[in-house]
N, C-alpha and C. Protein backbone atom coordinates (compact mmCIF):
# COMPACT_ATOMS: atom_id res chain seq x y z
N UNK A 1 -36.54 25.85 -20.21
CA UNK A 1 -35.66 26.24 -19.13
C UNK A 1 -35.37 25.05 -18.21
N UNK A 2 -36.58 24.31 -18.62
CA UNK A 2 -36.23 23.05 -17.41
C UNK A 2 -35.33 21.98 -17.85
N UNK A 3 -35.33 22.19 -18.87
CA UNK A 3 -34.64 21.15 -19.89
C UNK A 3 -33.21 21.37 -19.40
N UNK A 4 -32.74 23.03 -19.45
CA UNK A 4 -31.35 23.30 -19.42
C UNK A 4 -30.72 22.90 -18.30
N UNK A 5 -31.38 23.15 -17.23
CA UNK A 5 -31.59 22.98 -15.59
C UNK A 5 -31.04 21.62 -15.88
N UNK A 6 -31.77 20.56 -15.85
CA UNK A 6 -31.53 19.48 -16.08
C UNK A 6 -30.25 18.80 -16.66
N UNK A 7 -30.21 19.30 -18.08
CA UNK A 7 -28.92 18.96 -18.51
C UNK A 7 -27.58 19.35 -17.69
N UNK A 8 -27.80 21.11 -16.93
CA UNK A 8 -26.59 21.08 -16.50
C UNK A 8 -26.15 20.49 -15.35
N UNK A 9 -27.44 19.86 -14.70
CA UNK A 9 -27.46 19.76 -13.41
C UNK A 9 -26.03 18.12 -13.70
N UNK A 10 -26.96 17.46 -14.78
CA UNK A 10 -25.96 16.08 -15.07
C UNK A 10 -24.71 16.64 -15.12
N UNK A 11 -24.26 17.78 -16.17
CA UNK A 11 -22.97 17.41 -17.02
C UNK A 11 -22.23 18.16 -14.95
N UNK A 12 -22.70 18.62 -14.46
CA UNK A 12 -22.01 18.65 -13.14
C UNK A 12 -21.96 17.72 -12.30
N UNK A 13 -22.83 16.95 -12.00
CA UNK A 13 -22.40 15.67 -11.08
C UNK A 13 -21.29 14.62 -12.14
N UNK A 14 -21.71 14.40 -13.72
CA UNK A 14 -20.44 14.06 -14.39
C UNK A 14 -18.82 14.20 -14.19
N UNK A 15 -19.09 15.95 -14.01
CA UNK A 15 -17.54 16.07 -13.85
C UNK A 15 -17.15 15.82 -12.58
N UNK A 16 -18.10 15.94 -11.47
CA UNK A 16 -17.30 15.53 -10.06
C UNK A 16 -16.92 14.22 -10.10
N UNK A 17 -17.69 13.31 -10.78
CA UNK A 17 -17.16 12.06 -10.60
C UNK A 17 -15.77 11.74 -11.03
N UNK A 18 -15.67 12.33 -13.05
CA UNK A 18 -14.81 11.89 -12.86
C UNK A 18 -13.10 12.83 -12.31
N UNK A 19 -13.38 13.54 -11.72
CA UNK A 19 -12.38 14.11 -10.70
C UNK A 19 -11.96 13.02 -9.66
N UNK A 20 -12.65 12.52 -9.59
CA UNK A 20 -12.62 11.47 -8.09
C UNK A 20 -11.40 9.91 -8.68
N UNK A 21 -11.70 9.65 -9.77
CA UNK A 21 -10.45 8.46 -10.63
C UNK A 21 -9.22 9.17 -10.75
N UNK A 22 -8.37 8.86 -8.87
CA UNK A 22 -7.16 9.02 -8.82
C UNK A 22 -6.70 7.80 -8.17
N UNK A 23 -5.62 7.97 -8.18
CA UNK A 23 -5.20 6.82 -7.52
C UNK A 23 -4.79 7.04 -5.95
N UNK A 24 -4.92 6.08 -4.97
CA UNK A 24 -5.11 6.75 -3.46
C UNK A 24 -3.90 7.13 -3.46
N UNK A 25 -4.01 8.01 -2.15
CA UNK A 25 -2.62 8.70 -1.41
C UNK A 25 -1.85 7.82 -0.38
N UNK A 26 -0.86 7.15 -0.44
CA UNK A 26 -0.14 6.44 0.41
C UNK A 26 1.22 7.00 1.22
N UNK A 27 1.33 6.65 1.83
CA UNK A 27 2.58 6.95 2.76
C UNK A 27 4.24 6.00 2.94
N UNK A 28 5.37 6.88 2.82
CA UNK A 28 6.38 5.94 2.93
C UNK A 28 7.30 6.85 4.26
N UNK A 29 8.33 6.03 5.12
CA UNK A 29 8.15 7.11 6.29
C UNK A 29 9.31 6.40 6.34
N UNK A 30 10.98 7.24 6.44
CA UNK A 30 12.07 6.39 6.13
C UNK A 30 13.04 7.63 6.28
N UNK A 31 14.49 7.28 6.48
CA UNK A 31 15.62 8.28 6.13
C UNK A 31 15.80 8.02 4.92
N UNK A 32 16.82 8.92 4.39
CA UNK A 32 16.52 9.18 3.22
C UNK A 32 18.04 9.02 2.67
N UNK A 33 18.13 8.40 1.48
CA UNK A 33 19.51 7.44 1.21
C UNK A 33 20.36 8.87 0.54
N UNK A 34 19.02 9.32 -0.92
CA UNK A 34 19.48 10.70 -1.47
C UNK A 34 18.87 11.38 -1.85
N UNK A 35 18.86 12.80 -2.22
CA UNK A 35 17.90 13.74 -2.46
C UNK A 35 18.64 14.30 -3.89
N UNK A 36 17.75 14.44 -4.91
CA UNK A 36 18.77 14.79 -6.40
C UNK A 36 17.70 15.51 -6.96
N UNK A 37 18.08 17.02 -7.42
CA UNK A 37 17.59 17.71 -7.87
C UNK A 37 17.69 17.90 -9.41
N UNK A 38 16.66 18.01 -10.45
CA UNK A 38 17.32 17.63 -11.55
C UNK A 38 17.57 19.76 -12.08
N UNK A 39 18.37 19.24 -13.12
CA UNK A 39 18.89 20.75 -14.08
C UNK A 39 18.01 21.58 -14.04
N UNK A 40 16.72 20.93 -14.29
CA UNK A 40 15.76 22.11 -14.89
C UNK A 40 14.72 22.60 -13.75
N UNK A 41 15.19 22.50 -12.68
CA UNK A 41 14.66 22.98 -11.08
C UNK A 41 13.25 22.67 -10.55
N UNK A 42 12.37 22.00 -11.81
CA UNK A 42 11.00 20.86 -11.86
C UNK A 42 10.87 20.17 -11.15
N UNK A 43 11.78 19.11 -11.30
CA UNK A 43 12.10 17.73 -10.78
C UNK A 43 12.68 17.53 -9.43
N UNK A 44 12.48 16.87 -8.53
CA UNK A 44 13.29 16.77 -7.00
C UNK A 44 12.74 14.44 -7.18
N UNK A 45 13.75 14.13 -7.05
CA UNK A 45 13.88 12.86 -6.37
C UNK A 45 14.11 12.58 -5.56
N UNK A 46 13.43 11.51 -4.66
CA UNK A 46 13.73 11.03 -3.12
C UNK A 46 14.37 9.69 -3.48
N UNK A 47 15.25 9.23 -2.34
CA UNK A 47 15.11 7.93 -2.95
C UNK A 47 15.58 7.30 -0.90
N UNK A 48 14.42 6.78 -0.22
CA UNK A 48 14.87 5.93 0.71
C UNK A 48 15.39 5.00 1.15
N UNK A 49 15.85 4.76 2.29
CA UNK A 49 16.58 3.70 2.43
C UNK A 49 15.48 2.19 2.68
N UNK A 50 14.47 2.87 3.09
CA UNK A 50 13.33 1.74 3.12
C UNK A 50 11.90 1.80 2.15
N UNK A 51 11.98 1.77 1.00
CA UNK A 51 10.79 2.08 0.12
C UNK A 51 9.39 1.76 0.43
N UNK A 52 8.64 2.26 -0.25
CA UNK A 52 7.81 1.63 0.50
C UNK A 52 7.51 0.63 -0.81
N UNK A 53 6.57 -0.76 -0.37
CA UNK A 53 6.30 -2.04 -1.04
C UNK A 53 5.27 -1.51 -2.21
N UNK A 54 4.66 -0.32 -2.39
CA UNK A 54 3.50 -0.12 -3.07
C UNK A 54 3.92 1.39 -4.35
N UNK A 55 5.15 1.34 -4.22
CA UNK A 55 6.09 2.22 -5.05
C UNK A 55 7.07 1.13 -6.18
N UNK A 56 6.53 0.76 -7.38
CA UNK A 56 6.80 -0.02 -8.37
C UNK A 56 8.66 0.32 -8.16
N UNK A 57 9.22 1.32 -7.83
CA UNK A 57 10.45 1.61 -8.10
C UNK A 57 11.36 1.98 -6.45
N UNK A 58 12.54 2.74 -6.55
CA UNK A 58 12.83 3.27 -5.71
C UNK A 58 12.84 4.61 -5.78
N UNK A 59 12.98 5.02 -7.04
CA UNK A 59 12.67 6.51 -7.26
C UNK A 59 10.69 6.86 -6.62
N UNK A 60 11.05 8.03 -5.85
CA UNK A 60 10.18 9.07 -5.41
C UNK A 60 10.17 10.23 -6.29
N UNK A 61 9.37 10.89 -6.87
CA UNK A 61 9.19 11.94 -7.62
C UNK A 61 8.29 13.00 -6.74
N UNK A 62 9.16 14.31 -6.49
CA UNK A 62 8.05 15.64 -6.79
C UNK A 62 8.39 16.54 -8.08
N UNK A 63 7.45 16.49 -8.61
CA UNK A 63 7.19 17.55 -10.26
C UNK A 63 6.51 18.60 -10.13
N UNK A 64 6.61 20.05 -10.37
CA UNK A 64 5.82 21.13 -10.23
C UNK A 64 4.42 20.05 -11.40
N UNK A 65 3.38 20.43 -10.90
CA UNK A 65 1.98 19.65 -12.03
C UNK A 65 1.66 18.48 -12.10
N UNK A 66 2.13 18.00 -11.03
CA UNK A 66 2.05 15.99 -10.70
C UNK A 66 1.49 16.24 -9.43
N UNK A 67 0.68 15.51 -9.65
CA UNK A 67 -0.18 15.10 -7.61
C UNK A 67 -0.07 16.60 -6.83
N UNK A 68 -0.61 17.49 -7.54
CA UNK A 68 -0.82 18.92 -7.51
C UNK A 68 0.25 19.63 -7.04
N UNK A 69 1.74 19.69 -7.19
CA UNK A 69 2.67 20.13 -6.37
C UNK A 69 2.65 21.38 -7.58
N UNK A 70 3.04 22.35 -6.66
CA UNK A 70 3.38 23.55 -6.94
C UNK A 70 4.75 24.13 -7.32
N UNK A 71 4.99 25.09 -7.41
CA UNK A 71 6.56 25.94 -7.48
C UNK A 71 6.94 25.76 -6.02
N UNK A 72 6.70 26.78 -5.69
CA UNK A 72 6.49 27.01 -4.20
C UNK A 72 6.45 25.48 -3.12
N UNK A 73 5.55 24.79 -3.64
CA UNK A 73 5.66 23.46 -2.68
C UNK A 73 6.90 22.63 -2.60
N UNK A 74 7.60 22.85 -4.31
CA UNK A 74 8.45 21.94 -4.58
C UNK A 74 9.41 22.50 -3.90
N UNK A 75 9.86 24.15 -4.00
CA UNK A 75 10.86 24.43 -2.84
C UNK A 75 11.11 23.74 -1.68
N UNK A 76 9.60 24.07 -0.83
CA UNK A 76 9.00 23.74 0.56
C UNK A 76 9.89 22.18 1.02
N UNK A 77 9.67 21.30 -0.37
CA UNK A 77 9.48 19.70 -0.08
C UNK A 77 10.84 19.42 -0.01
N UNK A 78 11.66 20.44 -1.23
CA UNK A 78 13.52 20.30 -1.53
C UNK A 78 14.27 20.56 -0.26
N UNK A 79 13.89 21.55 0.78
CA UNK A 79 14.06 22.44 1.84
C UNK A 79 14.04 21.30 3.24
N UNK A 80 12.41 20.77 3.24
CA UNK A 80 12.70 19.69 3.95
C UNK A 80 13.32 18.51 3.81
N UNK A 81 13.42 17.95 2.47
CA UNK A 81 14.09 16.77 2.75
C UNK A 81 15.54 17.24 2.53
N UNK A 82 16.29 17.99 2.55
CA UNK A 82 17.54 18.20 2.49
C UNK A 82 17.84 18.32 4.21
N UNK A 83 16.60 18.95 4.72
CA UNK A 83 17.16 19.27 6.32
C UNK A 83 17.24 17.85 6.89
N UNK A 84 15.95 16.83 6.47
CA UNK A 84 15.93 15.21 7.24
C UNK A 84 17.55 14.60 6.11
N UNK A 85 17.30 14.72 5.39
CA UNK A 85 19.00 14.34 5.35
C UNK A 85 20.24 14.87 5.93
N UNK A 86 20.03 15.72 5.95
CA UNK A 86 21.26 16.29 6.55
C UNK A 86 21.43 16.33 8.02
N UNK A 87 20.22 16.32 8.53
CA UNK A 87 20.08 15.73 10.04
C UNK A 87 19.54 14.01 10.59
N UNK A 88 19.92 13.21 9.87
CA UNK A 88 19.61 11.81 9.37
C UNK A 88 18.50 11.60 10.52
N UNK A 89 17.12 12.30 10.11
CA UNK A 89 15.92 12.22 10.50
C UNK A 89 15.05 11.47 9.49
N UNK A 90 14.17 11.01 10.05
CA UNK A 90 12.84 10.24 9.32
C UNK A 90 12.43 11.35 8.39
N UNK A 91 11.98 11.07 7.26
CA UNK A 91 10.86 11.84 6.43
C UNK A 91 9.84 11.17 6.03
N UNK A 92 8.49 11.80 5.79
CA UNK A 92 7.49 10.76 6.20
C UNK A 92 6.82 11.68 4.57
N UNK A 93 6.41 11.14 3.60
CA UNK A 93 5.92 11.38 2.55
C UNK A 93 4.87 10.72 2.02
N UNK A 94 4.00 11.59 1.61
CA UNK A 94 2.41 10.80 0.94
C UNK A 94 3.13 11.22 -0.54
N UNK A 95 2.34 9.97 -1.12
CA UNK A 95 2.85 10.01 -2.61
C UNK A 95 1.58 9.19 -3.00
N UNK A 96 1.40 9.32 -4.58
CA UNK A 96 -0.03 8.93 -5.34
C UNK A 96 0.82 7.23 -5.60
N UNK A 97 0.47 6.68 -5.28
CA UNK A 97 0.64 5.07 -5.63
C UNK A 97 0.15 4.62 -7.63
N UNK A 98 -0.25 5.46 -8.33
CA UNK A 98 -0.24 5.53 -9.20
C UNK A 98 1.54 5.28 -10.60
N UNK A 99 1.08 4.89 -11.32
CA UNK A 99 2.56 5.30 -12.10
C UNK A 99 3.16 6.60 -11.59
N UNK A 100 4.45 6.39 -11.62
CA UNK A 100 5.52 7.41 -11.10
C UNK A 100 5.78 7.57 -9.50
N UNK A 101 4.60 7.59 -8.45
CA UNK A 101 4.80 7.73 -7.45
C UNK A 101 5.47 8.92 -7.20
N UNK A 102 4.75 10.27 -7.40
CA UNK A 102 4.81 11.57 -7.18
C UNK A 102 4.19 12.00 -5.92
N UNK A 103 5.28 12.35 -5.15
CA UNK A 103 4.79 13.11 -3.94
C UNK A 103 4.34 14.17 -4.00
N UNK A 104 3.77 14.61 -2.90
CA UNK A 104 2.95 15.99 -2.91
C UNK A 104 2.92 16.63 -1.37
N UNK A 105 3.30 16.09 -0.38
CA UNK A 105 3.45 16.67 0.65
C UNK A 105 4.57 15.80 1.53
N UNK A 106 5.45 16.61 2.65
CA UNK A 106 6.51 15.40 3.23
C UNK A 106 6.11 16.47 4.89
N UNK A 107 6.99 15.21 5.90
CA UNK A 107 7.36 16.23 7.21
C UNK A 107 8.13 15.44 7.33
N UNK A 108 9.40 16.08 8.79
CA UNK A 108 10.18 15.52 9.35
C UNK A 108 9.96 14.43 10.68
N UNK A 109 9.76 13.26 10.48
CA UNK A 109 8.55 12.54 11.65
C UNK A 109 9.39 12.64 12.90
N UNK A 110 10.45 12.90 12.89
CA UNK A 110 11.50 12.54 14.44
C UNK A 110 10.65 13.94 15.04
C-alpha cells in the first residue's frame, strides 16, 4: 500500500510540473488598426497600430482552445474590441508570447 502511495504521490507532482511549461503571459496596450473575424466564427484577429516587440508578427490571435479561450470568451473579446475600435480607445490585451501569440483576455484601458 505504501508502495502505491508513493508512486502516486510522484506521478502527481509530475503532472503539476509539467502543466507549468507555458510560455509567459505578456501584454500589448494600443488602438486597434483592425478587428477580422474569420468564416468559421473560431478565429477573431487583432491587429494594432503599435505591436508589441515580443509578438514575432502583427497578427494577434483569439481561438476558442488556444491560451484557454472559450466560446463565450471569444464573443466577450469580439464585443470588446469592436467597441475600442469603434470608439478609437486603447485595448490592452495579454497574449501567450509563445508561437501564434493568442490572446486570452482584453479591456478597454481609456
Amino acid at each position: 500500500m505504501k508502495k502505491i502511495t508513493t508512486i502516486l504521490s510522484a506521478l502527481l507532482i509530475m503532472l503539476s510540473f509539467s502543466n507549468t511549461a507555458s510560455a509567459a503571459p505578456q501584454w500589448v496596450s494600443s488602438k486597434l488598426k483592425n478587428v477580422y473575424p474569420l468564416g468559421d466564427g473560431k478565429i477573431v484577429i487583432l491587429i494594432f497600430k503599435t505591436p508589441s516587440a515580443l509578438c514575432s508578427g502583427t497578427y494577434y490571435y483569439a481561438q476558442v482552445g488556444k491560451n484557454g479561450m472559450t466560446d463565450k470568451g471569444l464573443e466577450y473579446l469580439f464585443s470588446t474590441a469592436l467597441t475600442a475600435l469603434a470608439t478609437d480607445k486603447t485595448l490592452a490585451a495579454a497574449f501567450d508570447d509563445g508561437a501564434g501569440c493568442y490572446i486570452n483576455r482584453v479591456n478597454i484601458a481609456n
